[in-house]
N, C-alpha and C. Protein backbone atom coordinates (compact mmCIF):
# COMPACT_ATOMS: atom_id res chain seq x y z
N UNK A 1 -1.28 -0.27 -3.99
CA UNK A 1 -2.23 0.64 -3.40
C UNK A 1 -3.22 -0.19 -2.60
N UNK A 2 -3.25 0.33 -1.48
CA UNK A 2 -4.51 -0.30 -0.52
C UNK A 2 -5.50 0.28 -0.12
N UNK A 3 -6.75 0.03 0.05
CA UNK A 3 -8.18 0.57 0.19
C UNK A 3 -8.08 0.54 2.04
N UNK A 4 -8.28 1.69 2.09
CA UNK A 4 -8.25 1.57 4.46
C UNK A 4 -9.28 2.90 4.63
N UNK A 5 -9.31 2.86 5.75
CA UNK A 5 -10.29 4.20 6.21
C UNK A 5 -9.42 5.47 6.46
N UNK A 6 -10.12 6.55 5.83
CA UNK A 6 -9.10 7.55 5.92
C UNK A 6 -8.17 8.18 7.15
N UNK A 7 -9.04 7.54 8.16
CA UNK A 7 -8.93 7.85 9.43
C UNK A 7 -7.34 6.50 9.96
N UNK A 8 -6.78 6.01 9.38
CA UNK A 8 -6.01 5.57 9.66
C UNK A 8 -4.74 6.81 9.38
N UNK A 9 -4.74 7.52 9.55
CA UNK A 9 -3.74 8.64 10.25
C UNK A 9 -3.93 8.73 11.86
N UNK A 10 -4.79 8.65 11.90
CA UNK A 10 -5.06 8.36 13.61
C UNK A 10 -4.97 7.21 13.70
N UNK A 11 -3.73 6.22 13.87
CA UNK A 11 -3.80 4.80 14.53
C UNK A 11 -3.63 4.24 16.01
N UNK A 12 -3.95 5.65 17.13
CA UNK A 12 -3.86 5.02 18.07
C UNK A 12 -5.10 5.28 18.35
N UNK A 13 -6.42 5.45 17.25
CA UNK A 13 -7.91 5.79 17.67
C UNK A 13 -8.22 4.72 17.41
N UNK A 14 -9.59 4.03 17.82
CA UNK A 14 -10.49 2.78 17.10
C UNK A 14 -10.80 3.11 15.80
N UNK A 15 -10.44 2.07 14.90
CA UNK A 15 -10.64 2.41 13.61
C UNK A 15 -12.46 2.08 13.34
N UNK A 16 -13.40 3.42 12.39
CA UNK A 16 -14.07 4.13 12.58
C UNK A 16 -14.98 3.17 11.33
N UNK A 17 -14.45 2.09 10.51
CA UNK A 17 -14.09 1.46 9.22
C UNK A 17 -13.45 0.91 8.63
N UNK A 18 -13.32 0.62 7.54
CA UNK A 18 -12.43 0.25 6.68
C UNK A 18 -12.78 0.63 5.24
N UNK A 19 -11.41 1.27 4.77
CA UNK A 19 -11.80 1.25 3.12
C UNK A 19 -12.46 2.31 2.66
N UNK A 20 -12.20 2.78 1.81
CA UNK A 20 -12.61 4.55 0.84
C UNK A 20 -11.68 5.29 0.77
N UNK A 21 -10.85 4.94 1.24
CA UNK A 21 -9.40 5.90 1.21
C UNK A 21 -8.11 4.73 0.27
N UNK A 22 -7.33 5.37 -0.84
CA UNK A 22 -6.55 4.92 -0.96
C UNK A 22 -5.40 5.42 -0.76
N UNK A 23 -3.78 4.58 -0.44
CA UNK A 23 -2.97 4.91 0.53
C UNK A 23 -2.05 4.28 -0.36
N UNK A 24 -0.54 4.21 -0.63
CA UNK A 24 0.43 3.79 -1.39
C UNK A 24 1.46 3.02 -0.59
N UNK A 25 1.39 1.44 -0.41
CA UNK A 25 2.20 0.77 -0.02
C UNK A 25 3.68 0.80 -0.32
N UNK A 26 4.65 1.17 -0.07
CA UNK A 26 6.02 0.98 -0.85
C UNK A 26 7.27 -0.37 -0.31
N UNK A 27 6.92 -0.97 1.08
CA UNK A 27 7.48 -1.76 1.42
C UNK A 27 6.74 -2.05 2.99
N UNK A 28 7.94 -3.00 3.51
CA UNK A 28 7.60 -3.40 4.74
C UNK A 28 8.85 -3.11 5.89
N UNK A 29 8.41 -2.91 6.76
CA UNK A 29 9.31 -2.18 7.97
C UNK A 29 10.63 -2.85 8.28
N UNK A 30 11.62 -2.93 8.58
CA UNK A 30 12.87 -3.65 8.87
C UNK A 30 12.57 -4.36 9.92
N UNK A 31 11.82 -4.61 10.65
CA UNK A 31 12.02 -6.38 10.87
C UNK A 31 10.75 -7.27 10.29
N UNK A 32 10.21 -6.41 9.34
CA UNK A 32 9.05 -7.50 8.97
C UNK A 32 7.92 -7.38 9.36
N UNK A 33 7.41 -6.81 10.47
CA UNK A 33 5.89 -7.09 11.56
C UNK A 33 5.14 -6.09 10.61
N UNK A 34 5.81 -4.83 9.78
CA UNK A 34 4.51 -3.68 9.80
C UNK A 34 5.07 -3.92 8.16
N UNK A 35 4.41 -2.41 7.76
CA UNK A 35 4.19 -2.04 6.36
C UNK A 35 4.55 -0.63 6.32
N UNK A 36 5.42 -0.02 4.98
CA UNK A 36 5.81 1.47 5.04
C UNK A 36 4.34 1.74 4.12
N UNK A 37 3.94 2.85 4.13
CA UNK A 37 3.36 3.78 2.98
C UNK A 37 3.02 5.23 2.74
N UNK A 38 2.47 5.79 1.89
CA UNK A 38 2.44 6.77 1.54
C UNK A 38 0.80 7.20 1.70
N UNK A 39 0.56 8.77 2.42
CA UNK A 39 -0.78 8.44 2.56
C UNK A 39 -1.36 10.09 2.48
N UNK A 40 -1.29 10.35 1.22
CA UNK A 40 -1.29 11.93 0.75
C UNK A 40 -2.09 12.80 1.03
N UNK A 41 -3.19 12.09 2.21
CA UNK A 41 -3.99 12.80 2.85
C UNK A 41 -4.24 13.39 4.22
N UNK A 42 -2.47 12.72 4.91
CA UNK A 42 -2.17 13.04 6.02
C UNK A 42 -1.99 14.06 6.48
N UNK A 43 -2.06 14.48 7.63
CA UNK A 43 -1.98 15.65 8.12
C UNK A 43 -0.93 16.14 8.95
N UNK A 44 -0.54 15.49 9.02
CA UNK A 44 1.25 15.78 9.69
C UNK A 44 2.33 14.88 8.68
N UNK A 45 3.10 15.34 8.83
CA UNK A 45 4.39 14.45 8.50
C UNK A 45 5.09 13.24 8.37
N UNK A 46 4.24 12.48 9.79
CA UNK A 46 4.68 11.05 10.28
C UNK A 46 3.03 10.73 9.45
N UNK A 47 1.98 11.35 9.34
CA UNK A 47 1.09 10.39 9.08
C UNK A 47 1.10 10.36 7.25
N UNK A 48 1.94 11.07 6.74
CA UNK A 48 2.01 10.81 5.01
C UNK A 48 2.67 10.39 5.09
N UNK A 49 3.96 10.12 5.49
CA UNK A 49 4.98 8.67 5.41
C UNK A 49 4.66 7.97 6.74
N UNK A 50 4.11 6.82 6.36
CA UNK A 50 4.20 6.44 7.77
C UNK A 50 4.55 4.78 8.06
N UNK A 51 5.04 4.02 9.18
CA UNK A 51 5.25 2.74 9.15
C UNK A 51 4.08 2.31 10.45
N UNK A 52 3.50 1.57 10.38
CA UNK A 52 2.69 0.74 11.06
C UNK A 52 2.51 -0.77 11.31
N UNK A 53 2.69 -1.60 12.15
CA UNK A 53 2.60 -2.91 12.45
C UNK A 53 1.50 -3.33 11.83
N UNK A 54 1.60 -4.54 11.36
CA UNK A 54 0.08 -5.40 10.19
C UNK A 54 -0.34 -5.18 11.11
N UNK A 55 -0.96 -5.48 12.45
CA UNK A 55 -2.05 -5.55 13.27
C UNK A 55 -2.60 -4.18 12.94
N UNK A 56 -2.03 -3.27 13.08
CA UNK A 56 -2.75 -1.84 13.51
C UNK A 56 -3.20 -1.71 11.82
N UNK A 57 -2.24 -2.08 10.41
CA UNK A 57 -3.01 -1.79 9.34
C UNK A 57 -4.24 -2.48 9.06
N UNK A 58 -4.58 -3.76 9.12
CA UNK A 58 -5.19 -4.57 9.13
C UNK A 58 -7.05 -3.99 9.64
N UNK A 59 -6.45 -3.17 10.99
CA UNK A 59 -7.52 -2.68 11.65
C UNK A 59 -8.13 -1.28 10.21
N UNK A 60 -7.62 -1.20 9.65
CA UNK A 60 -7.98 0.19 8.77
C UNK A 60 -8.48 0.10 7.39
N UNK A 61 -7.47 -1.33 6.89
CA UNK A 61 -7.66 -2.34 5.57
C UNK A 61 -9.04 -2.84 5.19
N UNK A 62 -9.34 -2.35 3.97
CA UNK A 62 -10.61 -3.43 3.34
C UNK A 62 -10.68 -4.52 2.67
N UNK A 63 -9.10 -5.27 2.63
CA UNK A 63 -9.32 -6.00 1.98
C UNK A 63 -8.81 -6.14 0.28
N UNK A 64 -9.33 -4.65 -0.15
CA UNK A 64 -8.71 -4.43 -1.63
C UNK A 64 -7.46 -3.99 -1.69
N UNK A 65 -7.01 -4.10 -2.95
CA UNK A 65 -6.23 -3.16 -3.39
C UNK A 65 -5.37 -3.36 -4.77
N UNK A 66 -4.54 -2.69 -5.48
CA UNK A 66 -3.71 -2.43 -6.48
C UNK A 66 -2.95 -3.19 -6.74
N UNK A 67 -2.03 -4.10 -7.59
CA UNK A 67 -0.54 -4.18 -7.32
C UNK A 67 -0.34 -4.04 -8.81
N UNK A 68 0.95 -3.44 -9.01
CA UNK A 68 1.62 -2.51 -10.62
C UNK A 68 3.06 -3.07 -10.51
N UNK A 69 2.77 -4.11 -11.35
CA UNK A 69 3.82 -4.73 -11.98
C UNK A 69 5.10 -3.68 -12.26
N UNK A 70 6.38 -3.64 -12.51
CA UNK A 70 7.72 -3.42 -12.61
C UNK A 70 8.25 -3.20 -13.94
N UNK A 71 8.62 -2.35 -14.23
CA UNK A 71 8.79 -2.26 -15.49
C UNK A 71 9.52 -3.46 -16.51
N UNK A 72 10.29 -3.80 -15.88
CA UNK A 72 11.31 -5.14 -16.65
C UNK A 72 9.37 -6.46 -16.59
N UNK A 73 8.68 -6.52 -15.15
CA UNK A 73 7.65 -7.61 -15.26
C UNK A 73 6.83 -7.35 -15.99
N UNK A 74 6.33 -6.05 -16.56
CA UNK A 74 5.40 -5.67 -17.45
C UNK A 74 5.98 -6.00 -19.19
N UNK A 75 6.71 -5.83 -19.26
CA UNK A 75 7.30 -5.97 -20.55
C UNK A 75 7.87 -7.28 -20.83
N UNK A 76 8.25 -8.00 -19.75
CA UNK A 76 9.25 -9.32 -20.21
C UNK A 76 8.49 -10.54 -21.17
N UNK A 77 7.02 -10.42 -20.56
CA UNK A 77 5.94 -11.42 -20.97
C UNK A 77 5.98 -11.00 -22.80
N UNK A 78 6.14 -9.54 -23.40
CA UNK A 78 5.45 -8.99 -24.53
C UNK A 78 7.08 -9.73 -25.39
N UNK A 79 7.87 -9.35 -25.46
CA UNK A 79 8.68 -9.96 -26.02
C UNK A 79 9.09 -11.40 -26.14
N UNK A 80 8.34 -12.25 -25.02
CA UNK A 80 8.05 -13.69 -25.08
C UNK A 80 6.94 -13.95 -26.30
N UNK A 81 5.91 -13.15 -25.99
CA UNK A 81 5.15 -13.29 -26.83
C UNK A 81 4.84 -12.68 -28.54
N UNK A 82 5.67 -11.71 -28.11
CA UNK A 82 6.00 -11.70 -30.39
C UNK A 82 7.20 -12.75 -30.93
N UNK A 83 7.43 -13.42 -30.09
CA UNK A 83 8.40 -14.27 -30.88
C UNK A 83 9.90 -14.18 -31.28
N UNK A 84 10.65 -14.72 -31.68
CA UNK A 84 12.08 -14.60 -32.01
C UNK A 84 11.71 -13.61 -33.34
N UNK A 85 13.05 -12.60 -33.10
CA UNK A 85 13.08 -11.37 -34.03
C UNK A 85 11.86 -10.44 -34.18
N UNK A 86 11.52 -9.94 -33.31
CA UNK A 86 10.29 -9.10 -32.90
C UNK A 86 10.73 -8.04 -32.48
């Protein structure tokens, strides 16, 4: 999850800010330059799923955000750590 201005549904406007809005990263675009995400406050179609080049996210980005470990990465550490036969 990333912190951007809500107004990054409009990315061909000057971004207005950064940050107060959170938005759901899920990957990065097929050749690499942008970022896919999810942005449940969009107002059309292309702007709740949407792909954007780092430059243009960057312009919207605060800087913060989330990252939520995987189910197998969340758990693998706990069974390291109770020990053999746990």
């Amino acid at each position: 999850m990333a912190s951007v201005h809500y107004e990054i549904r409009n990315p061909g406007r000057p971004a207005p800010g950064r940050g107060g809005h959170l938005v759901l990263v899920t990957g990065r675009t097929p050749d690499g330059e942008g970022v896919h995400f999810h942005n449940p406050s969009g107002t059309a179609p292309l702007s709740r799923a949407a792909d954007l080049p780092l430059a243009t996210f960057e312009r919207f980005f605060a800087g913060r955000g989330v990252s939520f470990a995987g189910p197998r990465e969340h758990t693998a550490h706990l069974a390291k750590e109770a020990g053999p036969g746990a």
